[in-house]
Structure formats: C-alpha cells, structure tokens
C-alpha atoms as a PDB file:
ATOM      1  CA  UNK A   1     -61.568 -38.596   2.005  1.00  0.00           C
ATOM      2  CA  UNK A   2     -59.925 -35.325   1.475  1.00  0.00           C
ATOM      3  CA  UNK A   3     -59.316 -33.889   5.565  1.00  0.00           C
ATOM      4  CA  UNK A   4     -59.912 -37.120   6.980  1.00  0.00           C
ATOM      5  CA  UNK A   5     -56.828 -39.580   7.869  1.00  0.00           C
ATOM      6  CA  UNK A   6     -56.887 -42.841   9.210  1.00  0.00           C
ATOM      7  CA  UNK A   7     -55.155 -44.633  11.713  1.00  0.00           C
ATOM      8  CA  UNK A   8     -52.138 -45.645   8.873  1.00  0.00           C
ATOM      9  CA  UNK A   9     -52.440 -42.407   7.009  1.00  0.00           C
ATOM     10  CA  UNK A  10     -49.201 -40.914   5.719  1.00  0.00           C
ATOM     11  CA  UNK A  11     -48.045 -36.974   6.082  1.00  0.00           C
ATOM     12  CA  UNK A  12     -47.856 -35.238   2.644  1.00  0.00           C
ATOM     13  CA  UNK A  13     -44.461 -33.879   1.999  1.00  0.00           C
ATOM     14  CA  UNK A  14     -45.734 -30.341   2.340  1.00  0.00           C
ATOM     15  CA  UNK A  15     -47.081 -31.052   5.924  1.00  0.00           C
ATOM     16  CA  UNK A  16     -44.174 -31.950   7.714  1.00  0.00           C
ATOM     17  CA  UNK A  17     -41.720 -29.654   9.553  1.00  0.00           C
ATOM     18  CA  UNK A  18     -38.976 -29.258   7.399  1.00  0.00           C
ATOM     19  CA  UNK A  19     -35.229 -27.744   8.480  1.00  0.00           C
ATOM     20  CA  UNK A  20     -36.145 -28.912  12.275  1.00  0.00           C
ATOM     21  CA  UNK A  21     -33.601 -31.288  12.368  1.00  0.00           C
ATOM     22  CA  UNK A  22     -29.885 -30.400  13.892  1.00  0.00           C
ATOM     23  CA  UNK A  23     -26.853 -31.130  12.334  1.00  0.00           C
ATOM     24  CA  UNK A  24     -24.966 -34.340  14.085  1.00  0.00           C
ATOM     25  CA  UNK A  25     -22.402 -33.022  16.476  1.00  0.00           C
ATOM     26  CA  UNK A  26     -18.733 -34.111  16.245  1.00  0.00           C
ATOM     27  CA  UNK A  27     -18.506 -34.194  20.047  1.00  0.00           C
ATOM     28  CA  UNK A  28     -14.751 -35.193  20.426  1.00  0.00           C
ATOM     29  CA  UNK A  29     -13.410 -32.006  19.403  1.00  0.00           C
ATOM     30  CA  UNK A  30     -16.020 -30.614  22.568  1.00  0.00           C
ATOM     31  CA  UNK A  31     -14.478 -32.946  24.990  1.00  0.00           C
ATOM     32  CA  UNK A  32     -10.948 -31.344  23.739  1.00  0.00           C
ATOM     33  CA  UNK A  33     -11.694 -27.961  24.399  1.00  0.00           C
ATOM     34  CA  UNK A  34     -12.947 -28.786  27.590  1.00  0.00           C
ATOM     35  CA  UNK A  35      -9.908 -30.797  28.835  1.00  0.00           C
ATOM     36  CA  UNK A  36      -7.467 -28.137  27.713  1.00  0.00           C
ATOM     37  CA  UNK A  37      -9.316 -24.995  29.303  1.00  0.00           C
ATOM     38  CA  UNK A  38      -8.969 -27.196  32.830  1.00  0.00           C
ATOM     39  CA  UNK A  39      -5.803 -26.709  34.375  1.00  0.00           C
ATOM     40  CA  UNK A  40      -3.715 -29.533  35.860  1.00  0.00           C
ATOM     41  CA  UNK A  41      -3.504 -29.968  39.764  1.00  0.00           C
ATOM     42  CA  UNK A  42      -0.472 -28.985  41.354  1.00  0.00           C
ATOM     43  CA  UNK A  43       0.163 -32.012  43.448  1.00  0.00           C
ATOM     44  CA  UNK A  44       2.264 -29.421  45.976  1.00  0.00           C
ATOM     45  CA  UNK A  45      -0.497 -27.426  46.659  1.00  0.00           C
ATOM     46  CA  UNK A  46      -2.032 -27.950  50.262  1.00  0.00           C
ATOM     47  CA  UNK A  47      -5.391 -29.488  50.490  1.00  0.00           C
ATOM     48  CA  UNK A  48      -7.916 -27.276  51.642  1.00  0.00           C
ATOM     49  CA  UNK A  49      -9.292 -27.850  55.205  1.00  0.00           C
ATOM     50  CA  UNK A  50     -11.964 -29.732  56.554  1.00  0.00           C
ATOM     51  CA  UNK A  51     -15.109 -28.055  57.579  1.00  0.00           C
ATOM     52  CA  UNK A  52     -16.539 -28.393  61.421  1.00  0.00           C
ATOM     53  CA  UNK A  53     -18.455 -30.891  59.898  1.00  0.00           C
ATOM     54  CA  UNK A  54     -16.058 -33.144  58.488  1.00  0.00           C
ATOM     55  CA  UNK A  55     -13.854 -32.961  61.753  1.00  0.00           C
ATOM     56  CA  UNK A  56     -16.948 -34.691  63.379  1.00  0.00           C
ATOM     57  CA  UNK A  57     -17.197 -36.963  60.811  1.00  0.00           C
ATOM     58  CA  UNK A  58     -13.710 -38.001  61.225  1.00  0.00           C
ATOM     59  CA  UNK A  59     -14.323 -39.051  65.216  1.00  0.00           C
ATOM     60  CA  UNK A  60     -17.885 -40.018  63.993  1.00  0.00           C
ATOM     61  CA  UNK A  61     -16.590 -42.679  61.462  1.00  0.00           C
ATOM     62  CA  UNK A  62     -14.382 -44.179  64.501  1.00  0.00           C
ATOM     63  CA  UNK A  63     -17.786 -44.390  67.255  1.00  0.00           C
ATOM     64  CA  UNK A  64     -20.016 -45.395  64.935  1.00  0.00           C
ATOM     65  CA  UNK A  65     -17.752 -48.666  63.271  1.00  0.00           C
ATOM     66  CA  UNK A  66     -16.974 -49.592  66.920  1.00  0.00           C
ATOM     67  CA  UNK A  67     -20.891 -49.787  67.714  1.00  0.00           C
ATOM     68  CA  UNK A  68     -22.121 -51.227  63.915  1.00  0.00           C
ATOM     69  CA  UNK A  69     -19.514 -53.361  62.566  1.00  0.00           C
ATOM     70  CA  UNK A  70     -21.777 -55.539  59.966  1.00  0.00           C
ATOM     71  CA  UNK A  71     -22.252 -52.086  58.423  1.00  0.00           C
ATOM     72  CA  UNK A  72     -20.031 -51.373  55.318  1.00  0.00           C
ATOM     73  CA  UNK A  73     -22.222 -48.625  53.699  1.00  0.00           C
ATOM     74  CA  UNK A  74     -20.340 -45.396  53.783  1.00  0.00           C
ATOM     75  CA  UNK A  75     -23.955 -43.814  52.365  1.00  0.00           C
ATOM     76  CA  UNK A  76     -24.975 -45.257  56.347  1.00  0.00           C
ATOM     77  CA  UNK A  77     -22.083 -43.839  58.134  1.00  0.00           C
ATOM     78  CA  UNK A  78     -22.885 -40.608  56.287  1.00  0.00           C
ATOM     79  CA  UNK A  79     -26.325 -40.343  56.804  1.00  0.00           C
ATOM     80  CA  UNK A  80     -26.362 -41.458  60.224  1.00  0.00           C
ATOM     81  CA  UNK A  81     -23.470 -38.510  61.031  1.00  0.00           C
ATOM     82  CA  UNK A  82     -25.571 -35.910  59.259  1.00  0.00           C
ATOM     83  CA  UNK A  83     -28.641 -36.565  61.304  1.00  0.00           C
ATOM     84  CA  UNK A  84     -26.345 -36.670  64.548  1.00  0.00           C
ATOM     85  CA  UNK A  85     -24.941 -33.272  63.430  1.00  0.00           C
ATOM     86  CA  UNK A  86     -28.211 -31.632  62.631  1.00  0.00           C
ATOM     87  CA  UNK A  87     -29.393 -32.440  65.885  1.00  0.00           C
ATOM     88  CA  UNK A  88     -26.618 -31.116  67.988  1.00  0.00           C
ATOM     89  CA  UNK A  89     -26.722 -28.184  69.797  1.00  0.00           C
ATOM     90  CA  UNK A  90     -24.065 -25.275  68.977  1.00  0.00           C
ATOM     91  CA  UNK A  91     -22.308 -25.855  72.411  1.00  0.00           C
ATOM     92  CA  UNK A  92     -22.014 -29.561  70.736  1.00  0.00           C
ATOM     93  CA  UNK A  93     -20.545 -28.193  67.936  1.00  0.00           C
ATOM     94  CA  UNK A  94     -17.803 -25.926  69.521  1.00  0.00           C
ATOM     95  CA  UNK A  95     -15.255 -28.136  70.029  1.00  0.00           C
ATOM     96  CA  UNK A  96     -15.004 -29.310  66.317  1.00  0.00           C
ATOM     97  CA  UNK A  97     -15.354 -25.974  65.041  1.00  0.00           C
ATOM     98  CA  UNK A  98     -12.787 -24.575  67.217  1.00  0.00           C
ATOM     99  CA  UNK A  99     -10.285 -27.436  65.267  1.00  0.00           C
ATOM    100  CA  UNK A 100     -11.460 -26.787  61.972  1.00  0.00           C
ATOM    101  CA  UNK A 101     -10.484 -22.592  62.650  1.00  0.00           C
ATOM    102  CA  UNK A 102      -7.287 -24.261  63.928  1.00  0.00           C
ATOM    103  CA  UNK A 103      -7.146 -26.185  60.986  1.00  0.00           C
ATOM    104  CA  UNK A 104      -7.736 -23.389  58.619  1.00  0.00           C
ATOM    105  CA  UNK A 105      -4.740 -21.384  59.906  1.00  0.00           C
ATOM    106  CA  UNK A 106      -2.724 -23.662  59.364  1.00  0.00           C
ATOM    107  CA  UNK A 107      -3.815 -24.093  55.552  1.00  0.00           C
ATOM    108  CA  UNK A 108      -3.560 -20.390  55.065  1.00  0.00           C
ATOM    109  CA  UNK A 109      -0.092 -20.397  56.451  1.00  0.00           C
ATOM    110  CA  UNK A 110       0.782 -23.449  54.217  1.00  0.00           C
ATOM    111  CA  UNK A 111      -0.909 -21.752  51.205  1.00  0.00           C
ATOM    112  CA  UNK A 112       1.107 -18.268  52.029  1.00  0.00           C
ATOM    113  CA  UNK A 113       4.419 -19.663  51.766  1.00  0.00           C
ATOM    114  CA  UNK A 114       3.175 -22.188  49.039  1.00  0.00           C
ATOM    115  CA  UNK A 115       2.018 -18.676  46.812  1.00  0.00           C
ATOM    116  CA  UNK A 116       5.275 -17.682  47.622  1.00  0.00           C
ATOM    117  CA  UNK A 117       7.376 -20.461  45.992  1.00  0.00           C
ATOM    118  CA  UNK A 118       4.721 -19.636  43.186  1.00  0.00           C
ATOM    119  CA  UNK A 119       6.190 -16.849  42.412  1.00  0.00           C
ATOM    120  CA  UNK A 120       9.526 -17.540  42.800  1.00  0.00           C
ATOM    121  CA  UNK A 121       9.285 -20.139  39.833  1.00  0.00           C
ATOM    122  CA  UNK A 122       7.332 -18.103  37.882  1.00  0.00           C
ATOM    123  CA  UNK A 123       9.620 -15.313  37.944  1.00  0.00           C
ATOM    124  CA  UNK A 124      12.174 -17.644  37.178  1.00  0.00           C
ATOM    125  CA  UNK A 125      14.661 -16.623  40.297  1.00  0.00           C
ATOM    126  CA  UNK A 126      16.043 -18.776  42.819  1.00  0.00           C
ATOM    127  CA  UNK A 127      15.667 -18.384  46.367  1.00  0.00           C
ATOM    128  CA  UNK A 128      18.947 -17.394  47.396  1.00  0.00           C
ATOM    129  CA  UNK A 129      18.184 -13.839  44.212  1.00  0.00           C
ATOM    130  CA  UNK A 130      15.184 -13.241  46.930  1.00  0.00           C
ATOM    131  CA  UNK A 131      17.023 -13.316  50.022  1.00  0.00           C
ATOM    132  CA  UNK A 132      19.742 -10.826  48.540  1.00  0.00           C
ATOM    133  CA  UNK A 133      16.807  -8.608  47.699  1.00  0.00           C
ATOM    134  CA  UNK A 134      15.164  -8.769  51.091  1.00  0.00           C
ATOM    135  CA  UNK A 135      19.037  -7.534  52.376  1.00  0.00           C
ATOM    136  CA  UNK A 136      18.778  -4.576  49.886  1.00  0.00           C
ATOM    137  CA  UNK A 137      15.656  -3.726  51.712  1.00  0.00           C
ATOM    138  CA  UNK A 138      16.536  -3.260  54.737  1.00  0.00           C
ATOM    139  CA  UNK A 139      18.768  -0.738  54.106  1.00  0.00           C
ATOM    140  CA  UNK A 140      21.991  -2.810  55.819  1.00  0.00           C
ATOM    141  CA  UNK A 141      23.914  -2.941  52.390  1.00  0.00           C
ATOM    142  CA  UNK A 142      23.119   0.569  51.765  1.00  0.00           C
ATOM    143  CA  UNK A 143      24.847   2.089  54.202  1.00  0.00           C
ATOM    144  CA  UNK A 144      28.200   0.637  53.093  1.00  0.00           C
ATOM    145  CA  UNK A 145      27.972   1.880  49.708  1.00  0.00           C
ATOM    146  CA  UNK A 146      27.277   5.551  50.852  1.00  0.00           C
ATOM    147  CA  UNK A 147      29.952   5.522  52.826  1.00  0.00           C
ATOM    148  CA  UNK A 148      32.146   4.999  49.902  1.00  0.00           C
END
C-alpha cells in the first residue's frame, strides 16, 4: 500500500505545505491609519456642480413622479432618466448643458473667493491686514511718504 491512498487516507507530515499560512492581521490599527490619512470636510466649502446630466435629472424627477406616482424606486426614476438621456439628441441636450456651464461659473467664482478666505486663515491675518496691503499696492500710500 505504499503510493496508493484511499478515500480517508491522511497526508504525512512531510507532504504538506508548510510556512503557507499568513500571520492573523490586527486589522484595527489598518482602519486607523486609514481614517487619519482622510481629511475632514470643510462644511464651508461649495459643493461642486451638477453635470448636464444631473440638471435633467432634476426636471426629470418632477415629469416623471407627475406621470408614475405608485413608483417609489429611485433605481426606476434613474434608469428610466438615463435611457431618456441616451436617447436624446445634442440639440436636446443644449439647454441643460448651457445651465450646468452657468452653473459651473458660479462654483468657480464661489470656490475663488472661498480659496481666498483659505488663505487668509491659514496665514493667520485678518481681513482688514489684507485690505491695508492691497492699499500699499496700489501705490496711493506711497506717494505720501515720498513726499515727506
């Protein structure tokens, strides 16, 4: 019976894989490291803006509850939206891409003068220190002292 093994046969010691097996992983001090790399949200900061697509959706949602009101799926407001999208034509889609470009001015105007108040606090200086500087600047304070 040497070579042959039966259907309850055991493994010899010297035939099995030894060292294969990994070391148990204390995974809370992963979870840790991962939660203190990620920043927190700034709760000031401007949300970004909606795509084309999600300015649709918005009068979409509206339409489509007026005409289906037993239907409380969002997954069916969604998928019925995408399909409407996708079969659009691009002359369909201008108007709601014209309002999302609106739309994204807007946020990069908001997120301008949001940067801006940024760096104020992280320079540590108040707004009325900036204003002086922007004075300086323009050369009207300047003058006066030369004079002198």
């Amino acid at each position: 019976m040497t070579g042959a093994r039966g259907k309850g046969a055991v493994k010899p010691a010297e035939d099995r894989k030894v060292g294969k097996r990994k070391a148990p992983v204390d995974r809370s001090s992963i979870r840790k490291a991962k939660k203190e790399k990620k920043a927190k949200k700034d709760p000031n900061k401007p949300k970004r803006p909606p795509s084309a697509f999600f300015v649709f959706l918005e009068e979409f949602r509206t339409t489509f509850k007026k005409e289906n009101p037993n239907v409380k799926a969002v997954s069916a407001v969604g998928k019925a939206a995408g399909e409407m999208w996708k079969s659009m034509s691009e002359e369909e889609k201008g108007p709601y891409e014209v309002k999302a470009q609106k739309r994204k001015a807007e946020y990069e105007k908001q997120m301008k003068d949001y940067n801006k108040k940024q760096e104020i606090s992280a320079n540590g200086r108040d707004a009325e220190e900036v204003n002086d500087e922007e004075n300086e600047g323009s050369g009207e304070e300047e003058e006066d002292e030369d004079e002198d």
